[in-house]
N, C-alpha and C. Protein backbone atom coordinates (compact mmCIF):
# COMPACT_ATOMS: atom_id res chain seq x y z
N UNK A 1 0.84 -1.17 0.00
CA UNK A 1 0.00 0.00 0.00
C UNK A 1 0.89 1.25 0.00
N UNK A 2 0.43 1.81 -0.74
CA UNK A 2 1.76 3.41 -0.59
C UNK A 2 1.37 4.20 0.27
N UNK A 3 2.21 5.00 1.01
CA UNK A 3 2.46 5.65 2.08
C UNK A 3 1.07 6.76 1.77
N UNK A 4 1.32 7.35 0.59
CA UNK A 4 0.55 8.74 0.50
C UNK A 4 -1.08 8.97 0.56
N UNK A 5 -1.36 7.46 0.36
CA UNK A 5 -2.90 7.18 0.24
C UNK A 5 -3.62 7.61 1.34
N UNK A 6 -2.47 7.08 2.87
CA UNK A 6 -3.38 7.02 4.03
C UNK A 6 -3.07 8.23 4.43
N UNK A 7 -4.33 8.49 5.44
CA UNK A 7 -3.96 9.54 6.48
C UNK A 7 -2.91 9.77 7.18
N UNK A 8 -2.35 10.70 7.75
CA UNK A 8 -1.28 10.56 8.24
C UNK A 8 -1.56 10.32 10.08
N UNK A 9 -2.75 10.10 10.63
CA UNK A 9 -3.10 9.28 11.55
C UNK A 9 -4.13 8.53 11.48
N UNK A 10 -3.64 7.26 11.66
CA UNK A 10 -4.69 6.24 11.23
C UNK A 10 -5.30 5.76 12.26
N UNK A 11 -4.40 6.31 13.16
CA UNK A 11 -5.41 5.15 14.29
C UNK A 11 -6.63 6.06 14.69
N UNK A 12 -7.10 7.54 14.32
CA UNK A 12 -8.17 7.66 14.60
C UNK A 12 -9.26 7.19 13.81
N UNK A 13 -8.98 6.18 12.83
CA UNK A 13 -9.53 5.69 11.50
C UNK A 13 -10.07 4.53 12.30
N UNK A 14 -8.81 3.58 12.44
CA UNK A 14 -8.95 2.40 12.47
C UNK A 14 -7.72 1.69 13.87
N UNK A 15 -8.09 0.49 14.27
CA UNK A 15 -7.13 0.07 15.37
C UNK A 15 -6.27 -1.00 14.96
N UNK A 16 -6.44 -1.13 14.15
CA UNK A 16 -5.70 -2.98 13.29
C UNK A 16 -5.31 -2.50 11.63
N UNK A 17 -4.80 -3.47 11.54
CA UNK A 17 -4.47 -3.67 9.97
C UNK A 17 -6.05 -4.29 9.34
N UNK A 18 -6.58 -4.94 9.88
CA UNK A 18 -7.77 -5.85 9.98
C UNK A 18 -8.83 -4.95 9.36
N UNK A 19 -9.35 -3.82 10.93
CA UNK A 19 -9.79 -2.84 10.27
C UNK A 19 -10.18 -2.00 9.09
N UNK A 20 -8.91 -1.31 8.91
CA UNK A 20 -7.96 -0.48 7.95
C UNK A 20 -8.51 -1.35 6.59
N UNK A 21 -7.81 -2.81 6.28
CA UNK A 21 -8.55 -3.75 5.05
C UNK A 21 -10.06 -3.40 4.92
N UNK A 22 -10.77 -3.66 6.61
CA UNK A 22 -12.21 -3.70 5.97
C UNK A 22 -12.37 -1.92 5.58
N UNK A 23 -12.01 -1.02 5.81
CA UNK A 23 -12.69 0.01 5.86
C UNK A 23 -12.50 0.41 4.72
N UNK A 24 -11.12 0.34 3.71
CA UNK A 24 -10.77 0.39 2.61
C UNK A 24 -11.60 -0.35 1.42
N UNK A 25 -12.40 -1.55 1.80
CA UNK A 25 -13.23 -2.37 1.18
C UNK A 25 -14.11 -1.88 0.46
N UNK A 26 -14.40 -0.73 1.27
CA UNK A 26 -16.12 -0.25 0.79
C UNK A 26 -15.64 0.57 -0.14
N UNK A 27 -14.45 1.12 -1.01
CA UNK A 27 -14.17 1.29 -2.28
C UNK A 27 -14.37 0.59 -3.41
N UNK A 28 -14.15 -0.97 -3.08
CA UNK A 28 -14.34 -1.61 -4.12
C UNK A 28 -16.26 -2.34 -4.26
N UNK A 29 -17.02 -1.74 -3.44
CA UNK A 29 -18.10 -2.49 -3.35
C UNK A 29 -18.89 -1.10 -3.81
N UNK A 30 -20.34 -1.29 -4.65
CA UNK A 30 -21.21 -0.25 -5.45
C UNK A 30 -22.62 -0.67 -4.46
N UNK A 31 -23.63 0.23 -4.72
CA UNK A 31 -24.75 0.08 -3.99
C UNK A 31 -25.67 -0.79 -5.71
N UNK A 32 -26.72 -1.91 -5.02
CA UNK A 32 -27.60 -2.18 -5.76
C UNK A 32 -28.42 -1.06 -6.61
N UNK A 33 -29.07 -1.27 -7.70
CA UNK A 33 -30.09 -0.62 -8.35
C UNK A 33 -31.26 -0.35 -7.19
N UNK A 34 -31.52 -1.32 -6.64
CA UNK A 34 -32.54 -1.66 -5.84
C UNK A 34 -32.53 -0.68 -4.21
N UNK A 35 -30.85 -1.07 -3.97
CA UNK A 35 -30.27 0.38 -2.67
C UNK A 35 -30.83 1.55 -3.34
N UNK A 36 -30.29 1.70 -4.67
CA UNK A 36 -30.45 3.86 -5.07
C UNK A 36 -32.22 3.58 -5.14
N UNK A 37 -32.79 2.96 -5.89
CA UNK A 37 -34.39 3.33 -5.71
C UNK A 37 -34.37 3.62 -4.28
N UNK A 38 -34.24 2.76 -3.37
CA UNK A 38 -34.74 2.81 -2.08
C UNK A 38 -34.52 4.32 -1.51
N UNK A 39 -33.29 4.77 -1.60
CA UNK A 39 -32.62 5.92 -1.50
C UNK A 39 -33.39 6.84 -1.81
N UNK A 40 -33.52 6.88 -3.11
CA UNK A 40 -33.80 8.14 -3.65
C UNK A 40 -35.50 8.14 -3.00
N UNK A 41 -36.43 7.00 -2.98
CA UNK A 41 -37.43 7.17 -2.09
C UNK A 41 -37.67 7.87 -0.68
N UNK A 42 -36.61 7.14 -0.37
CA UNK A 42 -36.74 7.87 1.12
C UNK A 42 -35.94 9.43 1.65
N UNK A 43 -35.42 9.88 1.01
CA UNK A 43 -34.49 11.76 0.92
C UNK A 43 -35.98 12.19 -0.25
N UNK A 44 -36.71 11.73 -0.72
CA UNK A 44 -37.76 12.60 -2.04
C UNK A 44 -37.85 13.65 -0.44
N UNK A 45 -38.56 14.96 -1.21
CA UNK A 45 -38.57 16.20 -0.56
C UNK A 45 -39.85 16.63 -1.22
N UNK A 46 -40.88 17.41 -0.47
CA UNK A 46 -42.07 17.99 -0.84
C UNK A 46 -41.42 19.38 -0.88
N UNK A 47 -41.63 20.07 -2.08
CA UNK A 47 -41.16 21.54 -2.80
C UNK A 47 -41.86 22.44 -2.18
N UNK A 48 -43.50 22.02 -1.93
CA UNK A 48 -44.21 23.06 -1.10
C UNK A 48 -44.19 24.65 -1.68
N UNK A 49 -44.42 25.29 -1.15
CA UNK A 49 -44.46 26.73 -1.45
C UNK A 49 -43.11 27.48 -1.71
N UNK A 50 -42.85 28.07 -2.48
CA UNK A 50 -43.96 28.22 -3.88
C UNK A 50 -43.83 27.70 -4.95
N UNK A 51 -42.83 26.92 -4.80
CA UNK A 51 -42.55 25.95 -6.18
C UNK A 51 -44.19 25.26 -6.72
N UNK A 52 -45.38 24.78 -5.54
CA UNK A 52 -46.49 24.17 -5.48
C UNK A 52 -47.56 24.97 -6.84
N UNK A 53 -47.35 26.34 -5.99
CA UNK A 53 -48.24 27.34 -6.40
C UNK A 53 -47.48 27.87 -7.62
N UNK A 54 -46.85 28.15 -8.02
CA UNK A 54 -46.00 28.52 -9.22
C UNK A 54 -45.83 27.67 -10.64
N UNK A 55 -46.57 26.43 -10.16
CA UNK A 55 -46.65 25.33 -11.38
C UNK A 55 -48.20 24.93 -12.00
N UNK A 56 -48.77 25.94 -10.69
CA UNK A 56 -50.25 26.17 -11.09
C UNK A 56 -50.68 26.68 -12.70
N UNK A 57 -51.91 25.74 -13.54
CA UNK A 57 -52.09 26.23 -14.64
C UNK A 57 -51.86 27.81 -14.58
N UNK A 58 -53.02 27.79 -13.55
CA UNK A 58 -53.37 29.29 -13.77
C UNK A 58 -52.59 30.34 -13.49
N UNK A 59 -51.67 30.14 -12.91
CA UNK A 59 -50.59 30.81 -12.21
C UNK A 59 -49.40 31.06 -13.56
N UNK A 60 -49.37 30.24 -14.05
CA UNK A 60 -48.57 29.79 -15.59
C UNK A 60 -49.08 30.90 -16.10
N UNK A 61 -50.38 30.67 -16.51
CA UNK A 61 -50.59 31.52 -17.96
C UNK A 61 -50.46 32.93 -17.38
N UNK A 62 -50.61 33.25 -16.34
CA UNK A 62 -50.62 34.97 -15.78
C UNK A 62 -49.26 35.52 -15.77
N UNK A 63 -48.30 34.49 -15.53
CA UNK A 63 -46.95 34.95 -14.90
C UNK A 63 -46.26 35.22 -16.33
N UNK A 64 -46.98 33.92 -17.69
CA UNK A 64 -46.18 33.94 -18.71
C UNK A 64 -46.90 34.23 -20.20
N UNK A 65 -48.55 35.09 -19.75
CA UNK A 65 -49.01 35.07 -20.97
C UNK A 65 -49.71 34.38 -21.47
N UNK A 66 -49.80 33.60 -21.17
CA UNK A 66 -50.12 32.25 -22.28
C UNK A 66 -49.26 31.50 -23.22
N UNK A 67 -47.96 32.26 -23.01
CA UNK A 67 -47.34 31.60 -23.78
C UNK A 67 -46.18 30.83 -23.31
N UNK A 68 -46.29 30.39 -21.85
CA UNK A 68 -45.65 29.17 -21.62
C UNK A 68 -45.47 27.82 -22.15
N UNK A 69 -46.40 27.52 -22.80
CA UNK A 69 -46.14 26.17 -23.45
C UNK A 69 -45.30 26.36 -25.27
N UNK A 70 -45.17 27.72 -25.27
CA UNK A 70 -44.34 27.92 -26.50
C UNK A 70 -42.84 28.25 -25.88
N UNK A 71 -42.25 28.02 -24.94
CA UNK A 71 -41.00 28.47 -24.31
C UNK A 71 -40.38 26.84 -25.06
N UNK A 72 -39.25 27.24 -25.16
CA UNK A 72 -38.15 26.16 -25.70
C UNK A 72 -37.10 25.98 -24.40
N UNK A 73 -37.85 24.75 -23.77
CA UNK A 73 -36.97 24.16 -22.73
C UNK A 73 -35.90 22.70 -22.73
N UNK A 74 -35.81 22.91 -24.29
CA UNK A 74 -35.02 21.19 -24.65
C UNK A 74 -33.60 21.04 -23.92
N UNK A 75 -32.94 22.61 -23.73
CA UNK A 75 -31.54 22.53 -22.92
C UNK A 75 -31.23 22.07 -21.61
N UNK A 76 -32.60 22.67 -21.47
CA UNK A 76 -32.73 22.91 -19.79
C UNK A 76 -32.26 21.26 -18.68
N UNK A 77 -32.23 20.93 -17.92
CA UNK A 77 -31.74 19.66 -16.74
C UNK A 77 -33.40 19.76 -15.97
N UNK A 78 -34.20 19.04 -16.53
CA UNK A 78 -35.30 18.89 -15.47
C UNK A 78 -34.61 17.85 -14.72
């Protein structure tokens, strides 16, 4: 293992070489498809006000005219 990788105190890391192996482990291990659904289920966030009220039809056409559904949003990151 090369010197530069680790911390330069390990034992507040770890107490063993034993350790240190397992803790380093969880680099080589990925979460299931099935972990990130779960994940991303349980952190979801309610936007609430005013994101709620701001996506309102009616709120749309006042803020933008009516011509919100002619806006060109193909760039955009929904």
């Amino acid at each position: 293992m090369q010197k530069a990788l680790l911390p330069k105190n390990t034992s507040a890391i770890t107490r063993n070489v034993q350790q240190l192996s397992e803790s380093l482990n969880c680099f080589t291990t990925s979460p299931t498809e099935e972990h990130i659904a779960e994940l991303n289920q349980v952190s979801e966030i309610e936007l609430g006000f005013p994101h709620d009220f701001l996506t309102q039809d009616g709120v749309k056409m006042v803020m933008y005219g009516g011509s919100y559904d002619k806006i060109d949003r193909s760039n955009l990151k929904l």
